[in-house]
PDB file of N, CA and C in Angstrom:
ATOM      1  N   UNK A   1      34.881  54.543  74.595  1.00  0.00           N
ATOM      2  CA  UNK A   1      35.290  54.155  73.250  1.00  0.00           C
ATOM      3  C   UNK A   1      35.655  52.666  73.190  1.00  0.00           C
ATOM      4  N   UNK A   2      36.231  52.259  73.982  1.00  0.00           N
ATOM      5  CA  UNK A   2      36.529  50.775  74.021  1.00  0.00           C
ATOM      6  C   UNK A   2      35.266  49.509  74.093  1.00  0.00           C
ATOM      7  N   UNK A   3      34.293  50.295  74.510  1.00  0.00           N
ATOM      8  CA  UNK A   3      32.829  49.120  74.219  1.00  0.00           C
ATOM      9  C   UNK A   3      32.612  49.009  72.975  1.00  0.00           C
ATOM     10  N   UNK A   4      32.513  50.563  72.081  1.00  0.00           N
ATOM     11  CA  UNK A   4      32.388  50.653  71.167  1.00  0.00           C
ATOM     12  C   UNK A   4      33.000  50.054  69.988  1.00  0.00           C
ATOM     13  N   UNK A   5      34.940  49.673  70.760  1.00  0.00           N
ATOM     14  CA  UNK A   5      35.478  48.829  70.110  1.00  0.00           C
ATOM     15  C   UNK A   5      35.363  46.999  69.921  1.00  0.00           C
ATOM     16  N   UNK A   6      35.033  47.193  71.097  1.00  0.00           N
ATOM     17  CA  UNK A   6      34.643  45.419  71.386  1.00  0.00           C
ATOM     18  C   UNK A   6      33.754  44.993  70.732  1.00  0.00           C
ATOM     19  N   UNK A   7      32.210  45.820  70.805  1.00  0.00           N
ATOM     20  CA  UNK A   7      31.321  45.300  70.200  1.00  0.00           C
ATOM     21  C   UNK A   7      31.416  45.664  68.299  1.00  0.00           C
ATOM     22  N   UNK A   8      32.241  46.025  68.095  1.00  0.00           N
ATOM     23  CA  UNK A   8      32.533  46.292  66.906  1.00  0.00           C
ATOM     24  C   UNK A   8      33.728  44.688  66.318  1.00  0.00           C
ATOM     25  N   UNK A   9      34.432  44.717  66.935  1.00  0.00           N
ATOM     26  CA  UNK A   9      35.317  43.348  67.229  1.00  0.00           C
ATOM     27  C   UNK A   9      34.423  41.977  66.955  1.00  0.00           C
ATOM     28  N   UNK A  10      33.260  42.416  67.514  1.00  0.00           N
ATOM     29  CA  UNK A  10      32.703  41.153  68.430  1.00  0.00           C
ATOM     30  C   UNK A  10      31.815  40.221  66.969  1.00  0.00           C
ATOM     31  N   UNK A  11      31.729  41.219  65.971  1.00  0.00           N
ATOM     32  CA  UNK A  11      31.055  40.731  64.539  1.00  0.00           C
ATOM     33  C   UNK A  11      32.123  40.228  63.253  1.00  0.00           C
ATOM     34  N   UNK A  12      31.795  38.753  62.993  1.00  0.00           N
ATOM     35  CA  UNK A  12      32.471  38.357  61.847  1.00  0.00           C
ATOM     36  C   UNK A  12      32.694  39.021  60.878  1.00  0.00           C
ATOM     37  N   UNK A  13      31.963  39.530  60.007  1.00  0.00           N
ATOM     38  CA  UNK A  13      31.676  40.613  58.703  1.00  0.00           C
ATOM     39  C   UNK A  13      32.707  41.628  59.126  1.00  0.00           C
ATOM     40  N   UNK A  14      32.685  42.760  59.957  1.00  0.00           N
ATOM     41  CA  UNK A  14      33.310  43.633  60.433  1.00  0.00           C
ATOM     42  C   UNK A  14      34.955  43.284  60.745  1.00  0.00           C
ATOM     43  N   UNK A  15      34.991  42.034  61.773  1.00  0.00           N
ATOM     44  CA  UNK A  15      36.724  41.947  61.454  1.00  0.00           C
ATOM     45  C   UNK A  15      36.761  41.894  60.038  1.00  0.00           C
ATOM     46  N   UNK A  16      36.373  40.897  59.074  1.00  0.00           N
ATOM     47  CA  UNK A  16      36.628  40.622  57.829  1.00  0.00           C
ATOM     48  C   UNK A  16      36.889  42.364  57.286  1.00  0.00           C
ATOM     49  N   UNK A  17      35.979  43.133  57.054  1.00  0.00           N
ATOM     50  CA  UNK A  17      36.320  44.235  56.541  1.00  0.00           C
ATOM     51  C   UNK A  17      37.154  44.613  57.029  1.00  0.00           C
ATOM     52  N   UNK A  18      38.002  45.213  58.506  1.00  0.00           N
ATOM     53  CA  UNK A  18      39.273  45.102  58.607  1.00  0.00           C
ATOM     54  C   UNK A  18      40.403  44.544  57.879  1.00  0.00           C
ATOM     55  N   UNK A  19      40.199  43.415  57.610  1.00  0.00           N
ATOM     56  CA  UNK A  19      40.898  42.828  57.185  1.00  0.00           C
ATOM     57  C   UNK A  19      41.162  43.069  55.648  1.00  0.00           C
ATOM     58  N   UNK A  20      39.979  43.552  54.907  1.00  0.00           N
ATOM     59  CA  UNK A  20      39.852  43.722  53.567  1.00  0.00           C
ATOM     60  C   UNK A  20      40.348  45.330  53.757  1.00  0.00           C
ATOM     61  N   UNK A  21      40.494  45.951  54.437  1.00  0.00           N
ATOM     62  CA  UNK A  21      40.895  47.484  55.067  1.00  0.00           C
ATOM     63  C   UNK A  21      42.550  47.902  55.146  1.00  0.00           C
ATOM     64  N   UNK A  22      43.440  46.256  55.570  1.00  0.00           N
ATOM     65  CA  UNK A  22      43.954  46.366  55.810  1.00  0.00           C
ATOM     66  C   UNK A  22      45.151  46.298  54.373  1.00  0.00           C
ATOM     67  N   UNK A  23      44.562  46.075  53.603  1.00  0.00           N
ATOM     68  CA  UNK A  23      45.108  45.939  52.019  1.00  0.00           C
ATOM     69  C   UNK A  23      45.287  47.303  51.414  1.00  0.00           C
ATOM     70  N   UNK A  24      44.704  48.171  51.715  1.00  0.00           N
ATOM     71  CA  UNK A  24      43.990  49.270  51.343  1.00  0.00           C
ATOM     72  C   UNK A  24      42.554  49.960  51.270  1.00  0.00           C
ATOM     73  N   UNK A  25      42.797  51.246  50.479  1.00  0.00           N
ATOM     74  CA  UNK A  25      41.439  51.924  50.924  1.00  0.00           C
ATOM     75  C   UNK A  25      41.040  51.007  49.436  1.00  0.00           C
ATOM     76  N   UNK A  26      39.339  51.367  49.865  1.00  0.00           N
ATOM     77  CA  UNK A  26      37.977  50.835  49.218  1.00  0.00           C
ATOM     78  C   UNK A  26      36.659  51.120  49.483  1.00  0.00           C
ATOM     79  N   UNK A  27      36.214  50.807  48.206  1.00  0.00           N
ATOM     80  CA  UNK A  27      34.765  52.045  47.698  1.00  0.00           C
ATOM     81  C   UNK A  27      33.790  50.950  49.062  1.00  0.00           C
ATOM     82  N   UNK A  28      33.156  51.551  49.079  1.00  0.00           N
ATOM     83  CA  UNK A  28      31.684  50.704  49.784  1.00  0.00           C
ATOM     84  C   UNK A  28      31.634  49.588  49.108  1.00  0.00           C
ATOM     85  N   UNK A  29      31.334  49.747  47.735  1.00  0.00           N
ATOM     86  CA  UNK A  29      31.055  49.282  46.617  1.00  0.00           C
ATOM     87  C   UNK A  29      32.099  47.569  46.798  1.00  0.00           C
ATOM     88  N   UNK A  30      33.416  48.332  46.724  1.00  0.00           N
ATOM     89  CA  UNK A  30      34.328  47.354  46.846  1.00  0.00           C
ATOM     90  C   UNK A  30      34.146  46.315  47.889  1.00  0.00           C
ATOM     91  N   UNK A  31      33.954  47.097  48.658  1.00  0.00           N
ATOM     92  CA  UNK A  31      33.591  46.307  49.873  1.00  0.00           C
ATOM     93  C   UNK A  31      33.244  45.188  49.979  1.00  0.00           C
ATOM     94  N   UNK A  32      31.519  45.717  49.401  1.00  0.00           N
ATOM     95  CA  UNK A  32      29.978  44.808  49.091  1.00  0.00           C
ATOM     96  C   UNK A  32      30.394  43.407  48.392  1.00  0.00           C
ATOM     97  N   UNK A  33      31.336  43.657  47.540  1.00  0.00           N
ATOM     98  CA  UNK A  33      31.413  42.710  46.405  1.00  0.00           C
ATOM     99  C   UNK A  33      31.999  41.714  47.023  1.00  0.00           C
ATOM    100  N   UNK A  34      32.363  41.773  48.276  1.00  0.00           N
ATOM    101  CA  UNK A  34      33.878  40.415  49.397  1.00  0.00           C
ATOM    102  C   UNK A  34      32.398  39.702  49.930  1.00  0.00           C
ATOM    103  N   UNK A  35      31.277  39.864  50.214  1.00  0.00           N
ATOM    104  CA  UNK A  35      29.967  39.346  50.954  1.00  0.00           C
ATOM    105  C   UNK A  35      28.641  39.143  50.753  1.00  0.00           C
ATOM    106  N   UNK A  36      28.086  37.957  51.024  1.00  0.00           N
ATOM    107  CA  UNK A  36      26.875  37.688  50.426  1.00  0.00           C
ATOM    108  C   UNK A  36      25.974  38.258  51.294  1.00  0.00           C
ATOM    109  N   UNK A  37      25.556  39.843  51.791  1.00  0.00           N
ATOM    110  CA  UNK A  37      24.950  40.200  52.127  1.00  0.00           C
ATOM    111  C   UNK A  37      24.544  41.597  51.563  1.00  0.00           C
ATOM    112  N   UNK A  38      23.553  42.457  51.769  1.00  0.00           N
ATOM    113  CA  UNK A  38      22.767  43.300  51.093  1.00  0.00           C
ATOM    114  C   UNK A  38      23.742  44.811  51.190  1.00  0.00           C
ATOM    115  N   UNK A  39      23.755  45.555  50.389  1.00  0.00           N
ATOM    116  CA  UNK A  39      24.477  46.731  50.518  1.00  0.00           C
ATOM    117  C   UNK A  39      24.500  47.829  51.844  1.00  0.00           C
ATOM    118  N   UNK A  40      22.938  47.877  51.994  1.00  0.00           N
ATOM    119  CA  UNK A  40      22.578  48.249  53.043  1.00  0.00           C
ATOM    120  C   UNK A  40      23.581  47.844  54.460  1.00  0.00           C
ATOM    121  N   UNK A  41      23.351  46.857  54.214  1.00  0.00           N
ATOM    122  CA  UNK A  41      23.844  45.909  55.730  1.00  0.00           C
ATOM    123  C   UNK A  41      25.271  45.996  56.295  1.00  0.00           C
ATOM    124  N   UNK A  42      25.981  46.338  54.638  1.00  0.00           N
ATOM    125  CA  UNK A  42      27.534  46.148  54.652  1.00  0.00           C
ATOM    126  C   UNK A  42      27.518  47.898  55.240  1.00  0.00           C
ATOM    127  N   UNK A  43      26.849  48.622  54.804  1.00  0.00           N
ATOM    128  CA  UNK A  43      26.492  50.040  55.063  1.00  0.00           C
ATOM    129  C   UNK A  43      26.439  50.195  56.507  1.00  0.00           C
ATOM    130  N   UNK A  44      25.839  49.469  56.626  1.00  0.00           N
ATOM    131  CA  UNK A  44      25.440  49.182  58.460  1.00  0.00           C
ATOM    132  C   UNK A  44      26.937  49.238  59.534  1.00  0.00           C
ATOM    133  N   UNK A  45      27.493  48.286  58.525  1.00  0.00           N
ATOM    134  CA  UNK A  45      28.526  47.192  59.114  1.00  0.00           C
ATOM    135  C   UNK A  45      29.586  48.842  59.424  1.00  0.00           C
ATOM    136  N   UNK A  46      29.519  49.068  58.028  1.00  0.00           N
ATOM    137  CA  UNK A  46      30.928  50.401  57.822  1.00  0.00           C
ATOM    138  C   UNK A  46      30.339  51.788  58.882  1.00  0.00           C
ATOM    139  N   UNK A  47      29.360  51.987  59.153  1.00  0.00           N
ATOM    140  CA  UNK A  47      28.878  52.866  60.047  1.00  0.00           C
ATOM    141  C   UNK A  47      29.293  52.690  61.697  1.00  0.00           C
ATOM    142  N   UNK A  48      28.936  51.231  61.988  1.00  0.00           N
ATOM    143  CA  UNK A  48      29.456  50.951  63.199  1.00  0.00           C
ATOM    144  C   UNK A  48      31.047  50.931  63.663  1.00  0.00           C
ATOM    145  N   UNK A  49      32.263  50.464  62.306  1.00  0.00           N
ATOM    146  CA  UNK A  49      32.781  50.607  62.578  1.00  0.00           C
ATOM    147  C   UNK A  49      33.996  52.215  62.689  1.00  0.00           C
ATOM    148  N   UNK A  50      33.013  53.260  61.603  1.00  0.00           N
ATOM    149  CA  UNK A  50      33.260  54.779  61.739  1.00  0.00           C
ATOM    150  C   UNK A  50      32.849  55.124  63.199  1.00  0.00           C
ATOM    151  N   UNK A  51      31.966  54.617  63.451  1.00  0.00           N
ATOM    152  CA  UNK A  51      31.468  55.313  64.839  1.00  0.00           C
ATOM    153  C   UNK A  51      32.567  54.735  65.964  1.00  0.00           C
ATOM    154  N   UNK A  52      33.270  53.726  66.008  1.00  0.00           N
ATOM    155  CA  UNK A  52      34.268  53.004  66.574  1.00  0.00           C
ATOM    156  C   UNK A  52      35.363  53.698  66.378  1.00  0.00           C
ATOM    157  N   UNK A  53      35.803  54.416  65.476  1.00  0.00           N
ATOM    158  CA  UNK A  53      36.934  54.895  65.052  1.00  0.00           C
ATOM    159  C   UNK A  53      37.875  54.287  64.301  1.00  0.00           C
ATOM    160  N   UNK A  54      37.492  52.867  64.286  1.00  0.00           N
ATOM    161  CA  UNK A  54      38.076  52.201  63.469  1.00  0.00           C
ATOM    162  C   UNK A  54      38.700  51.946  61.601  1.00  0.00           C
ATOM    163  N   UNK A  55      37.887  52.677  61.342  1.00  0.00           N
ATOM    164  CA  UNK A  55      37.815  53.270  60.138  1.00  0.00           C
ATOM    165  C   UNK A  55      37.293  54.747  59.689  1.00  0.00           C
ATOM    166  N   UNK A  56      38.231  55.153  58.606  1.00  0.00           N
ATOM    167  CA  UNK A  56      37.796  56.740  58.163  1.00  0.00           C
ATOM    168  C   UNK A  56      37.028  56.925  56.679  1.00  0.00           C
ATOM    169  N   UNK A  57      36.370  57.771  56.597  1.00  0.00           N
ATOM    170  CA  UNK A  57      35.655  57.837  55.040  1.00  0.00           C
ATOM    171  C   UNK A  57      36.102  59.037  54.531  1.00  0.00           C
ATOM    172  N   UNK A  58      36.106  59.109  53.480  1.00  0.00           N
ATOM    173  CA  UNK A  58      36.239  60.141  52.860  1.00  0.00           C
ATOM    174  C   UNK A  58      35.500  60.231  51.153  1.00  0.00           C
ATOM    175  N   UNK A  59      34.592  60.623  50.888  1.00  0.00           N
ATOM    176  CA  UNK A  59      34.102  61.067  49.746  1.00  0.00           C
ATOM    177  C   UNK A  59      34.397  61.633  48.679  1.00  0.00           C
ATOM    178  N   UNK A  60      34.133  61.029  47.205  1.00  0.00           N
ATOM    179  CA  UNK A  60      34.618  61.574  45.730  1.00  0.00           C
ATOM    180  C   UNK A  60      34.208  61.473  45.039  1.00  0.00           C
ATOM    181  N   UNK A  61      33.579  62.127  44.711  1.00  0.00           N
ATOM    182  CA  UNK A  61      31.998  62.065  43.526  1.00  0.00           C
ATOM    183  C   UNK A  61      31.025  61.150  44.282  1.00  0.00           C
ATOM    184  N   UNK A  62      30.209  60.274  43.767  1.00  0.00           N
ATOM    185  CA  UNK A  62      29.318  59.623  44.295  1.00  0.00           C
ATOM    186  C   UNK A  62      29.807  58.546  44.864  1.00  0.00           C
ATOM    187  N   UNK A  63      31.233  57.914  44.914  1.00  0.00           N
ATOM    188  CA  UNK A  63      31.632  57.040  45.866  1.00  0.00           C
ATOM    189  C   UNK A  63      32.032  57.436  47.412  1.00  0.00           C
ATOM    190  N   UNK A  64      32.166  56.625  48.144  1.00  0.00           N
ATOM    191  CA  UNK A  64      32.709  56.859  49.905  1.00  0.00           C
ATOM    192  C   UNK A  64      33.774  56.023  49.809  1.00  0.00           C
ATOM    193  N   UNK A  65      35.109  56.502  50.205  1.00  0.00           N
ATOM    194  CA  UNK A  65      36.139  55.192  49.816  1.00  0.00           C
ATOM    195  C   UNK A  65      36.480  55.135  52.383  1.00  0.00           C
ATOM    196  N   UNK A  66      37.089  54.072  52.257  1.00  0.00           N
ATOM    197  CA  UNK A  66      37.497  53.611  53.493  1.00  0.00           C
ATOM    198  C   UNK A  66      38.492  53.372  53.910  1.00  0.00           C
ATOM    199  N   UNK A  67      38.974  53.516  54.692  1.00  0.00           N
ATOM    200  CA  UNK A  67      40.651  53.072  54.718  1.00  0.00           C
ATOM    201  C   UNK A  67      40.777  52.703  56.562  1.00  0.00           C
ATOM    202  N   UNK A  68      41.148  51.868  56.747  1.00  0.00           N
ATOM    203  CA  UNK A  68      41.403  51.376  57.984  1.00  0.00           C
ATOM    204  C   UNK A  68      42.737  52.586  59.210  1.00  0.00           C
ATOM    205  N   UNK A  69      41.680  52.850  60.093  1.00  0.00           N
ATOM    206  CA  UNK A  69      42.285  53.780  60.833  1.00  0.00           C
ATOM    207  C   UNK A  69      42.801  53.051  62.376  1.00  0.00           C
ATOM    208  N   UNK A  70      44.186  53.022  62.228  1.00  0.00           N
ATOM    209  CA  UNK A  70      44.953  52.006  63.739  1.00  0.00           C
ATOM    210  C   UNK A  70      45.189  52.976  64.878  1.00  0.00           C
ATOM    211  N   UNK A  71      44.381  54.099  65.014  1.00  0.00           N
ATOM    212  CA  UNK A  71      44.579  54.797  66.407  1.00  0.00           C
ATOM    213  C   UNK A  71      43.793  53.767  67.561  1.00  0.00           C
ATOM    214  N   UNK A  72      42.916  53.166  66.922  1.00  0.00           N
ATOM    215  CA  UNK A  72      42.048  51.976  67.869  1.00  0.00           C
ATOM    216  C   UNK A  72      43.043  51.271  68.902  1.00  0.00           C
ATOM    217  N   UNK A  73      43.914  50.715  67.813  1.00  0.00           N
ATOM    218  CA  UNK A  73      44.806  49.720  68.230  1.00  0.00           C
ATOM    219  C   UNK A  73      45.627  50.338  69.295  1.00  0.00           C
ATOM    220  N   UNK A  74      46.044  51.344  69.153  1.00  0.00           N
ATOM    221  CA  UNK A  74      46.873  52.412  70.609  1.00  0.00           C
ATOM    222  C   UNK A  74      45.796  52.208  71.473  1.00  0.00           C
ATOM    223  N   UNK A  75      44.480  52.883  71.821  1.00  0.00           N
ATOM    224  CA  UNK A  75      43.543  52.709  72.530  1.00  0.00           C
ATOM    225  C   UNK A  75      43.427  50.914  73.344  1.00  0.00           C
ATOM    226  N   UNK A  76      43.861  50.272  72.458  1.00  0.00           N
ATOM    227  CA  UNK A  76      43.374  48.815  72.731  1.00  0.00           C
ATOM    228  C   UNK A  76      44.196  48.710  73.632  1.00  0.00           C
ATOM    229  N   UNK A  77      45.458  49.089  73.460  1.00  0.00           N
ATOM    230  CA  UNK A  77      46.788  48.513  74.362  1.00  0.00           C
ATOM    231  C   UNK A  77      46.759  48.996  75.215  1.00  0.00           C
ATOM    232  N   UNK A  78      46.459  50.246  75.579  1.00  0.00           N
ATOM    233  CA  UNK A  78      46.621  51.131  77.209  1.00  0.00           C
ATOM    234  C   UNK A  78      45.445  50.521  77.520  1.00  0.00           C
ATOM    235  N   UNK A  79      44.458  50.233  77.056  1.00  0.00           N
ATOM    236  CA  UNK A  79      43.293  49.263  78.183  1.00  0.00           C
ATOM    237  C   UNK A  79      43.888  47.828  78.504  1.00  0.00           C
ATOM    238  N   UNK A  80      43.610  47.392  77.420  1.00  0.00           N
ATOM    239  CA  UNK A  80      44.407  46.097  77.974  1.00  0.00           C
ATOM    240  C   UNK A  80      45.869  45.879  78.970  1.00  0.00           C
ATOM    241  N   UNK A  81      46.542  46.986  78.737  1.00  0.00           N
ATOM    242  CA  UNK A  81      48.149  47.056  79.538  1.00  0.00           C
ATOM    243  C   UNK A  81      47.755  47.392  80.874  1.00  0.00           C
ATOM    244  N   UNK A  82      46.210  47.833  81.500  1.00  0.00           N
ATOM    245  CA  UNK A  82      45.797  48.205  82.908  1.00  0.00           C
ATOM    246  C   UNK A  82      45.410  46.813  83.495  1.00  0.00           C
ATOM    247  N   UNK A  83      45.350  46.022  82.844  1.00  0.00           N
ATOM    248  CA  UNK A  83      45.206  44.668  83.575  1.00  0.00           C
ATOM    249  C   UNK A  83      45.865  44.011  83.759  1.00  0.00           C
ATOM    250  N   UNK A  84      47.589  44.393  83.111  1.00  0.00           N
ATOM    251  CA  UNK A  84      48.442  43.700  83.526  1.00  0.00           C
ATOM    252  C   UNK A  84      49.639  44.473  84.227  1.00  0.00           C
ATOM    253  N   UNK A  85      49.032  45.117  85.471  1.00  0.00           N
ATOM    254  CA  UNK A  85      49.443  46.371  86.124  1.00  0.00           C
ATOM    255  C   UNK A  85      48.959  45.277  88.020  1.00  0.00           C
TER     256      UNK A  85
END
């Protein structure tokens, strides 16, 4: 899980949505509208970081809303806290 986190880390767009995550939940939609890139892509972006765990979806009518999920961040620290062991 932690590659999965890094290389998820490792993309500008993606922290940014964190960051836009971290305000609250938001539609895809909402999302799209923070970036000059294609819906699809931002689609892309929000997939990699579900598959990361980093974020959760949940569905309501024809929207997907998002909300930034910090179990990552526990994960981050017990890896990182083994290197300073």
């Amino acid at each position: 899980m932690i590659q999965k986190i890094l290389d998820a880390l490792s993309d500008p767009t993606r922290r940014e949505i964190l960051k836009l995550l971290k305000r609250g939940e938001k539609s895809a939609g909402e999302i799209s509208e923070h970036f000059d890139v294609s819906a699809p892509a931002i689609s892309r972006h929000l997939s990699l970081l579900r598959d990361a765990e980093m974020v959760s979806a949940r569905r309501e009518g024809k929207n997907v809303y998002y909300s930034l999920s910090l179990n990552f961040i526990d994960e981050m620290k017990l890896w990182l806290n083994g290197f300073a062991e």
